[in-house]
PDB file of N, CA and C in Angstrom:
ATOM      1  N   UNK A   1     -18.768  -1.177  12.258  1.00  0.00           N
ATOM      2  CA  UNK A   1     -17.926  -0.026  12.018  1.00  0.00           C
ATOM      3  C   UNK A   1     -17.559   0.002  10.533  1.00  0.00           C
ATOM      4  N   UNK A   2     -18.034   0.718   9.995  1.00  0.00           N
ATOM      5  CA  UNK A   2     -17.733   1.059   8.420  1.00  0.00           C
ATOM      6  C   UNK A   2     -15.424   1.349   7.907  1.00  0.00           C
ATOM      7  N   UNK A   3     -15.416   0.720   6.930  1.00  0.00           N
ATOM      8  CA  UNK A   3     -14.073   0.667   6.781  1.00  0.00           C
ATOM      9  C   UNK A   3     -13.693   1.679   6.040  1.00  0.00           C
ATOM     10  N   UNK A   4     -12.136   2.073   6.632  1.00  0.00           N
ATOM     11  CA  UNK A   4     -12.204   3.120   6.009  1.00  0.00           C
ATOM     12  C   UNK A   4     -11.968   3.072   3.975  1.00  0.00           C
ATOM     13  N   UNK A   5     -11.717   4.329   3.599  1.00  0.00           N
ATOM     14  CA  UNK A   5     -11.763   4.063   2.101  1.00  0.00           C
ATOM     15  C   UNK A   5     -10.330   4.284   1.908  1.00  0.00           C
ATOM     16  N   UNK A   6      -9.188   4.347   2.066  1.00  0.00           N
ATOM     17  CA  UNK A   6      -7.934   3.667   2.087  1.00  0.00           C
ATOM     18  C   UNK A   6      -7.921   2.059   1.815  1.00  0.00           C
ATOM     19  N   UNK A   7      -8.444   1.603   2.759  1.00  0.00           N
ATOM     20  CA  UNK A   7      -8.542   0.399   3.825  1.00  0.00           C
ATOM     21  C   UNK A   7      -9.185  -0.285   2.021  1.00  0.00           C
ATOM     22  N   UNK A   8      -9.852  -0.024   1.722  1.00  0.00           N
ATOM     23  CA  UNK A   8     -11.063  -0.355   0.895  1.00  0.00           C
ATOM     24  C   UNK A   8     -10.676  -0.188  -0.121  1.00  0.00           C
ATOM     25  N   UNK A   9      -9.488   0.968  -0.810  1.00  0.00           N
ATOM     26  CA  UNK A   9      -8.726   1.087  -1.660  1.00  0.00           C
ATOM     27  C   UNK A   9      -7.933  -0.161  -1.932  1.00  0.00           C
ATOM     28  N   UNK A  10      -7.127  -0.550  -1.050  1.00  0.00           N
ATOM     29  CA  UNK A  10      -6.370  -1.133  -0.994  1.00  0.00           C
ATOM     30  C   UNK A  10      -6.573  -2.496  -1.402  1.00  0.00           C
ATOM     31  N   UNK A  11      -7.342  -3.022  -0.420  1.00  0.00           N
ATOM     32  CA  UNK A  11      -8.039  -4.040  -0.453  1.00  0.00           C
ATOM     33  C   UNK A  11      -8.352  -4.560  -2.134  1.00  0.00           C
ATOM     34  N   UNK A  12      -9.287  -3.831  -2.751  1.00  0.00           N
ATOM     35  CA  UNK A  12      -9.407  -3.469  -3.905  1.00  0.00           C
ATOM     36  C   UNK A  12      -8.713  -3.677  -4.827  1.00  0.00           C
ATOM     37  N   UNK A  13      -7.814  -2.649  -4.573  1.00  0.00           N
ATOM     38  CA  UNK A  13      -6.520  -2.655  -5.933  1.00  0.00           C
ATOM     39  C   UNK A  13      -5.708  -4.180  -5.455  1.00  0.00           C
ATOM     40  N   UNK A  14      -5.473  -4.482  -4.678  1.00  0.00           N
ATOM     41  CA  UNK A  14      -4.708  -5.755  -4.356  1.00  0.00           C
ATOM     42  C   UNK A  14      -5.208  -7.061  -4.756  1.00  0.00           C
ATOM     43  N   UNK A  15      -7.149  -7.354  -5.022  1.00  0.00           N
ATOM     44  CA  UNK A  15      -7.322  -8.270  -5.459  1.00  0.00           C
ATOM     45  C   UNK A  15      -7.620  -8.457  -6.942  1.00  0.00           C
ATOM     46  N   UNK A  16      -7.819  -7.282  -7.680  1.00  0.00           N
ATOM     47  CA  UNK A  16      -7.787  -6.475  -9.302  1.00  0.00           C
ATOM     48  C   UNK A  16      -6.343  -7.293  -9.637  1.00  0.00           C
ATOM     49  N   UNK A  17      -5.512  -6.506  -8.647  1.00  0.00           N
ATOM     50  CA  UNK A  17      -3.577  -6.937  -9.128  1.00  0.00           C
ATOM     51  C   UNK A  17      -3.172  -8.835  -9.052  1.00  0.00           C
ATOM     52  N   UNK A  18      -4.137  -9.271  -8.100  1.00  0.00           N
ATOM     53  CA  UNK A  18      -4.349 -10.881  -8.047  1.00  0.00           C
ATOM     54  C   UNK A  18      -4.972 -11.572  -9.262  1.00  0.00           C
ATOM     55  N   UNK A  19      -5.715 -11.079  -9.958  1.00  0.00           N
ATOM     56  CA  UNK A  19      -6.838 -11.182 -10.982  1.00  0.00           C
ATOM     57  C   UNK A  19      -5.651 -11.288 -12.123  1.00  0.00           C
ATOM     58  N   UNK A  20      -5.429 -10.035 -12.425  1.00  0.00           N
ATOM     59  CA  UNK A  20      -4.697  -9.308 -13.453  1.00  0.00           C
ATOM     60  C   UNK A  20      -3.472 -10.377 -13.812  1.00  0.00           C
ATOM     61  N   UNK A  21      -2.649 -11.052 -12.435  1.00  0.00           N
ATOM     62  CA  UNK A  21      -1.625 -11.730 -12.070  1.00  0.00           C
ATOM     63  C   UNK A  21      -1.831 -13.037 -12.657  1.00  0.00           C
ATOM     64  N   UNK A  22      -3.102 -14.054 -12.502  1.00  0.00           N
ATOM     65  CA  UNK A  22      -3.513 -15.007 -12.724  1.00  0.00           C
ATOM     66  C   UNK A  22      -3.916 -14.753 -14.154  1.00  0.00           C
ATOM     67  N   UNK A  23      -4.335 -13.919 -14.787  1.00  0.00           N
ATOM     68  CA  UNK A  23      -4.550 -13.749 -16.142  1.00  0.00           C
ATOM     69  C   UNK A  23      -3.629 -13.995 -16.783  1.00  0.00           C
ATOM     70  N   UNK A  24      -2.271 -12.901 -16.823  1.00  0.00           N
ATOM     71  CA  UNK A  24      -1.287 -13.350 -17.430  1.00  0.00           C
ATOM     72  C   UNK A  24      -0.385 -14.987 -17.161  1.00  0.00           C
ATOM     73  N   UNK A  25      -0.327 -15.608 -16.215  1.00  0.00           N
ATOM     74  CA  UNK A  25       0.021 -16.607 -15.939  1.00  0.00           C
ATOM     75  C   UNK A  25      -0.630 -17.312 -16.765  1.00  0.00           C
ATOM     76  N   UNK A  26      -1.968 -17.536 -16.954  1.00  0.00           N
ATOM     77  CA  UNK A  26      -2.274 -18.277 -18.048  1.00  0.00           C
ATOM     78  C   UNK A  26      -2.015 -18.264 -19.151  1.00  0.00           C
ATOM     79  N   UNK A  27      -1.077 -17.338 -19.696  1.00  0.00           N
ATOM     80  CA  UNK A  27      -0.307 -17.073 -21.121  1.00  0.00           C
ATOM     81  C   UNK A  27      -1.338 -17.116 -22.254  1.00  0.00           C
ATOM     82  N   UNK A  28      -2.887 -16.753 -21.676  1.00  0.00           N
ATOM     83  CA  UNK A  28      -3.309 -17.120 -23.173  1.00  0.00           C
ATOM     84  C   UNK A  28      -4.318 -15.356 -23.788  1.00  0.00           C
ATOM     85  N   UNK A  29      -2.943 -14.397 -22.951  1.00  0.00           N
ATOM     86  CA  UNK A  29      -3.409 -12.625 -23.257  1.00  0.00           C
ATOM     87  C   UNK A  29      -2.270 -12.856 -24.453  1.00  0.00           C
ATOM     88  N   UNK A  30      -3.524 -12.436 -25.238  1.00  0.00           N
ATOM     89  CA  UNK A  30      -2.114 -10.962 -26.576  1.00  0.00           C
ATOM     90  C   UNK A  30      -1.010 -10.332 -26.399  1.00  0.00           C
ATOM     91  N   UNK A  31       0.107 -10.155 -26.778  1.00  0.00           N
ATOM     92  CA  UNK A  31       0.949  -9.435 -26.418  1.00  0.00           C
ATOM     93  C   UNK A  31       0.674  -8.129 -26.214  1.00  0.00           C
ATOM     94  N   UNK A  32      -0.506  -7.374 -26.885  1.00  0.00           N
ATOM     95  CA  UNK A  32      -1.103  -6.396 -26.689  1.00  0.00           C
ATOM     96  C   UNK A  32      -2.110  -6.292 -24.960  1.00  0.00           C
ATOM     97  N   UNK A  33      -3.164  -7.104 -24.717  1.00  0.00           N
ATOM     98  CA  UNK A  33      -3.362  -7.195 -23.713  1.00  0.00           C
ATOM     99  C   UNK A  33      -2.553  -7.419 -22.418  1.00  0.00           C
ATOM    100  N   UNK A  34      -1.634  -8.176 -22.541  1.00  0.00           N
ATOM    101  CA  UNK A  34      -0.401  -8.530 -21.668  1.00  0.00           C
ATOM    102  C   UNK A  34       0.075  -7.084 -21.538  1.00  0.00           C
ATOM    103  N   UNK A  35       0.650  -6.187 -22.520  1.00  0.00           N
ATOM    104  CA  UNK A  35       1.084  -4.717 -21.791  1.00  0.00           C
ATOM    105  C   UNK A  35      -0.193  -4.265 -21.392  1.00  0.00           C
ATOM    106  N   UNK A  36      -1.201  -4.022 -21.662  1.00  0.00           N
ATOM    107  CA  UNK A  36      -1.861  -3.608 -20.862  1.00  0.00           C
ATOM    108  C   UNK A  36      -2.369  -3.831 -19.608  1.00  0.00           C
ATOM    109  N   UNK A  37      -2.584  -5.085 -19.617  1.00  0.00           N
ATOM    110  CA  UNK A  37      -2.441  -5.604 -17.952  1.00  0.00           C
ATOM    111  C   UNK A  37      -0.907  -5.308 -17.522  1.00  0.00           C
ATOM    112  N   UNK A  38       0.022  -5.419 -17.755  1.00  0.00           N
ATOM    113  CA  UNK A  38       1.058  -4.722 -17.241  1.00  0.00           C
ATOM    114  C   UNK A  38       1.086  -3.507 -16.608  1.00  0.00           C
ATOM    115  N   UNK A  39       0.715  -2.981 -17.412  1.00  0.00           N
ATOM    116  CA  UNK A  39       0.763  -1.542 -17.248  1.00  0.00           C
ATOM    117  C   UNK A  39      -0.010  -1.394 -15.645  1.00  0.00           C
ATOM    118  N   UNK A  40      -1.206  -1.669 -15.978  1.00  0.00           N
ATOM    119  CA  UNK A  40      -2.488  -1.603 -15.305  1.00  0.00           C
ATOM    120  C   UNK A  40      -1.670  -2.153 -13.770  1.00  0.00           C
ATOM    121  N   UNK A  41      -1.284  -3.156 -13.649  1.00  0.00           N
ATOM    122  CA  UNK A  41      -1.170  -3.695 -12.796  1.00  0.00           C
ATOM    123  C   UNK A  41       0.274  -3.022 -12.099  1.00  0.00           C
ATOM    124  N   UNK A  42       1.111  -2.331 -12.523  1.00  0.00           N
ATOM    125  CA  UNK A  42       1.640  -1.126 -12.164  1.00  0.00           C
ATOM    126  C   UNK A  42       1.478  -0.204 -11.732  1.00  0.00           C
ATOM    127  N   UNK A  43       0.179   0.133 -12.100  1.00  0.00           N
ATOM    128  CA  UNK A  43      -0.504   1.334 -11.326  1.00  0.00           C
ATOM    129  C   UNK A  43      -1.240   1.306 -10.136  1.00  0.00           C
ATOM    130  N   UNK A  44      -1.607  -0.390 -10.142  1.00  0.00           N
ATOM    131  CA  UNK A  44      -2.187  -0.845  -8.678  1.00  0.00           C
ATOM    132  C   UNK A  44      -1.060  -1.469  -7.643  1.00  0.00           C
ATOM    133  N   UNK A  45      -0.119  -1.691  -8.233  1.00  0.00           N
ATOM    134  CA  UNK A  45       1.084  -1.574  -6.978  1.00  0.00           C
ATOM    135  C   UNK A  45       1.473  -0.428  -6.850  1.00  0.00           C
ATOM    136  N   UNK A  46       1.451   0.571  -7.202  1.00  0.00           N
ATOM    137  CA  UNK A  46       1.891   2.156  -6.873  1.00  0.00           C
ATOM    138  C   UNK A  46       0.347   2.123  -5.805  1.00  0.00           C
ATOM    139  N   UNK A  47      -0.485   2.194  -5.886  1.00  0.00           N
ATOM    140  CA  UNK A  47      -1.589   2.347  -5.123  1.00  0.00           C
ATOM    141  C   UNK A  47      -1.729   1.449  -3.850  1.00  0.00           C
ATOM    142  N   UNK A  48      -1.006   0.529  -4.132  1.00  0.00           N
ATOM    143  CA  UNK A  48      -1.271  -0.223  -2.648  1.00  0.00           C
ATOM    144  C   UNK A  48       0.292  -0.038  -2.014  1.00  0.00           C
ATOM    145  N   UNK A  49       1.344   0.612  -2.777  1.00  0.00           N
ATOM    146  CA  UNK A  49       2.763   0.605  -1.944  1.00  0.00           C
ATOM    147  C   UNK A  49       1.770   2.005  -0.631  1.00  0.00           C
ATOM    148  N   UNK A  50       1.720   3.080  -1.704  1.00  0.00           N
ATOM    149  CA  UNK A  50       0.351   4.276  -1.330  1.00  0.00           C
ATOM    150  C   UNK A  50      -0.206   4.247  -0.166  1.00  0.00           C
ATOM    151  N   UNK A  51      -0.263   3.384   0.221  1.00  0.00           N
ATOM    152  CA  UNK A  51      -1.872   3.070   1.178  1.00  0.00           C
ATOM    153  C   UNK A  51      -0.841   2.473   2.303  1.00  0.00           C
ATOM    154  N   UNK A  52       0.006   1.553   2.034  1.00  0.00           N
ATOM    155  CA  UNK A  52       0.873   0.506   2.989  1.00  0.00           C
ATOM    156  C   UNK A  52       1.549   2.101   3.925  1.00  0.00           C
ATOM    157  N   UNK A  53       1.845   2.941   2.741  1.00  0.00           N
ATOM    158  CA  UNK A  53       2.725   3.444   3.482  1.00  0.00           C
ATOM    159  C   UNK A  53       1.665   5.214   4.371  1.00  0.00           C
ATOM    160  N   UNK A  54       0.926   5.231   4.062  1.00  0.00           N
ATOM    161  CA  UNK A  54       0.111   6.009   4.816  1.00  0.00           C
ATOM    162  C   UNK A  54      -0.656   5.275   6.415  1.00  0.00           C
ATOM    163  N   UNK A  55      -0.344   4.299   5.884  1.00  0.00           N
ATOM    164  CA  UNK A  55      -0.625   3.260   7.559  1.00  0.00           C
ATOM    165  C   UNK A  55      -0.133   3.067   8.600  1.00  0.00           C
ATOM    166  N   UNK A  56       1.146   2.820   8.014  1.00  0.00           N
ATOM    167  CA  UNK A  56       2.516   2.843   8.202  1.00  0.00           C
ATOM    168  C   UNK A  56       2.506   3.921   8.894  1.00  0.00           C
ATOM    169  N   UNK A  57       2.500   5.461   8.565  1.00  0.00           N
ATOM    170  CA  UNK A  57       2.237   6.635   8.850  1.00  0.00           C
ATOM    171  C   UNK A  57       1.676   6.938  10.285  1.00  0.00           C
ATOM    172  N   UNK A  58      -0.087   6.103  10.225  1.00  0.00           N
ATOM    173  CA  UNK A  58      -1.053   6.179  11.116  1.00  0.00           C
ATOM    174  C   UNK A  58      -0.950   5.471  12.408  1.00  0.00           C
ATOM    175  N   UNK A  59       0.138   4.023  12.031  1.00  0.00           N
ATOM    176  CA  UNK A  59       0.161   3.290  12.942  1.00  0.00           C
ATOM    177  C   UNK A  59       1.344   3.952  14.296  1.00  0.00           C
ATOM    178  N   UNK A  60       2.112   5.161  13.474  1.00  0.00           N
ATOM    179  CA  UNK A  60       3.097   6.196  14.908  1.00  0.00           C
ATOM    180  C   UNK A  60       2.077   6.185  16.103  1.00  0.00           C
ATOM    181  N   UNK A  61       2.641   6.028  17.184  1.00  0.00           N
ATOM    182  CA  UNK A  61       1.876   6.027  18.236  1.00  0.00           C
ATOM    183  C   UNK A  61       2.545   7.217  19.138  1.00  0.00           C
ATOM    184  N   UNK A  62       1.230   7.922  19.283  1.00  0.00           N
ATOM    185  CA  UNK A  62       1.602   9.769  20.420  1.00  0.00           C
ATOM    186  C   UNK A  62       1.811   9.712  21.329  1.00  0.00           C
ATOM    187  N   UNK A  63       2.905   9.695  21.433  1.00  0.00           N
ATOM    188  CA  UNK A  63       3.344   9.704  23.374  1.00  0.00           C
ATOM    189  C   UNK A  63       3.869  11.018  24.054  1.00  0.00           C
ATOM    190  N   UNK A  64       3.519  11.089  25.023  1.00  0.00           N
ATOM    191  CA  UNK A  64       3.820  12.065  25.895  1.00  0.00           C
ATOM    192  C   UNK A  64       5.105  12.118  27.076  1.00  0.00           C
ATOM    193  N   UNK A  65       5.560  13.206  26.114  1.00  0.00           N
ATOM    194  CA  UNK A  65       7.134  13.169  26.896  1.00  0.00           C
ATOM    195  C   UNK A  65       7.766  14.753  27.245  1.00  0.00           C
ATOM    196  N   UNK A  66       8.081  14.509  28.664  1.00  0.00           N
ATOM    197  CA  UNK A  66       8.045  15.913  29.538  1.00  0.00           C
ATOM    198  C   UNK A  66       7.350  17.090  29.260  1.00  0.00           C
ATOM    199  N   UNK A  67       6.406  16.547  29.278  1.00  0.00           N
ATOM    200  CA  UNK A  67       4.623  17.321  29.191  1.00  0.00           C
ATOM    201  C   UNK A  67       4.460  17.618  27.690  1.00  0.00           C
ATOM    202  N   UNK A  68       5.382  17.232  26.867  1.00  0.00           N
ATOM    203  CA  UNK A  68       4.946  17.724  24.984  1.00  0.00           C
ATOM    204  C   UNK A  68       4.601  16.128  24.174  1.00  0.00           C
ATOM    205  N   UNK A  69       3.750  16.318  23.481  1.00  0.00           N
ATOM    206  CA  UNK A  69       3.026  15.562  22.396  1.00  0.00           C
ATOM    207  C   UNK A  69       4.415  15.547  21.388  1.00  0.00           C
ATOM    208  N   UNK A  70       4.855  13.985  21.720  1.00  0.00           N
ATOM    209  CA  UNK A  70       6.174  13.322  20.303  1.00  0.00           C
ATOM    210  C   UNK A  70       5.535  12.705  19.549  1.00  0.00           C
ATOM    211  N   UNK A  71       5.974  12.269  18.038  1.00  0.00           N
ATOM    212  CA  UNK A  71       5.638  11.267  17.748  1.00  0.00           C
ATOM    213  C   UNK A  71       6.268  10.398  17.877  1.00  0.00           C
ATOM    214  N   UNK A  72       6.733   8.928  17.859  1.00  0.00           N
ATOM    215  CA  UNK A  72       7.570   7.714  17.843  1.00  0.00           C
ATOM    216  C   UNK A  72       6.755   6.861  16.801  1.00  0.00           C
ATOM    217  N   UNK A  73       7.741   5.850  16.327  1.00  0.00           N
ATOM    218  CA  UNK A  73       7.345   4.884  15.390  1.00  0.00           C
ATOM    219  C   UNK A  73       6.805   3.816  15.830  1.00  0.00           C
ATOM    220  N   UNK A  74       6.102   3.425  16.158  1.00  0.00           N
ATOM    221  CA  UNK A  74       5.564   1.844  15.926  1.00  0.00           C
ATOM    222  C   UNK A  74       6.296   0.895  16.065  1.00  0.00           C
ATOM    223  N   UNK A  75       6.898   0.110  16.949  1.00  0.00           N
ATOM    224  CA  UNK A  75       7.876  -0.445  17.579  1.00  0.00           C
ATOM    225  C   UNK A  75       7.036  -1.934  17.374  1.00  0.00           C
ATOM    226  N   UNK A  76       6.886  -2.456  16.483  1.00  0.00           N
ATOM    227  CA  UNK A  76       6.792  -4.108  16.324  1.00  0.00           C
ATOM    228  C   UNK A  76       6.810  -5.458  16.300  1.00  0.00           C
ATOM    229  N   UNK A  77       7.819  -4.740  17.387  1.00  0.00           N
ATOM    230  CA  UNK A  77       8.588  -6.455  18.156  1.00  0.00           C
ATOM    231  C   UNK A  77       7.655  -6.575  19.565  1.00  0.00           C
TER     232      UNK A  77
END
């Protein structure tokens, strides 16, 4: 079954933002490169908050209540 491209987004930007993370930890970026991986790596947590929360979204489950289509949330316990 092919994944979706959210799924694949995510995935993605989350191990870029792991990369990016371990780079600077090694303290040996420019202060110039360092904002830019900053930056960068800002824009891939906006992209994976993005994705968490469109799932989040998908994971509502449709139930049927006195014959009409509700939505409800995803109850996790």
């Amino acid at each position: 079954m092919p994944r979706k491209k959210s799924a694949t987004l995510f995935e993605d930007s989350l191990e870029e933002l792991a990369q990016l993370v371990e780079q600077m930890e090694q303290g040996e970026l420019s202060l110039e490169e360092s904002l830019k991986s900053f930056e960068k790596g800002i824009k891939l947590t906006s992209t994976c908050q993005k994705a968490l929360q469109e799932a989040e979204q998908k994971v509502q489950i449709l139930v049927e209540k006195n014959g009409q289509q509700t939505l409800e949330p995803f109850n996790h316990e």
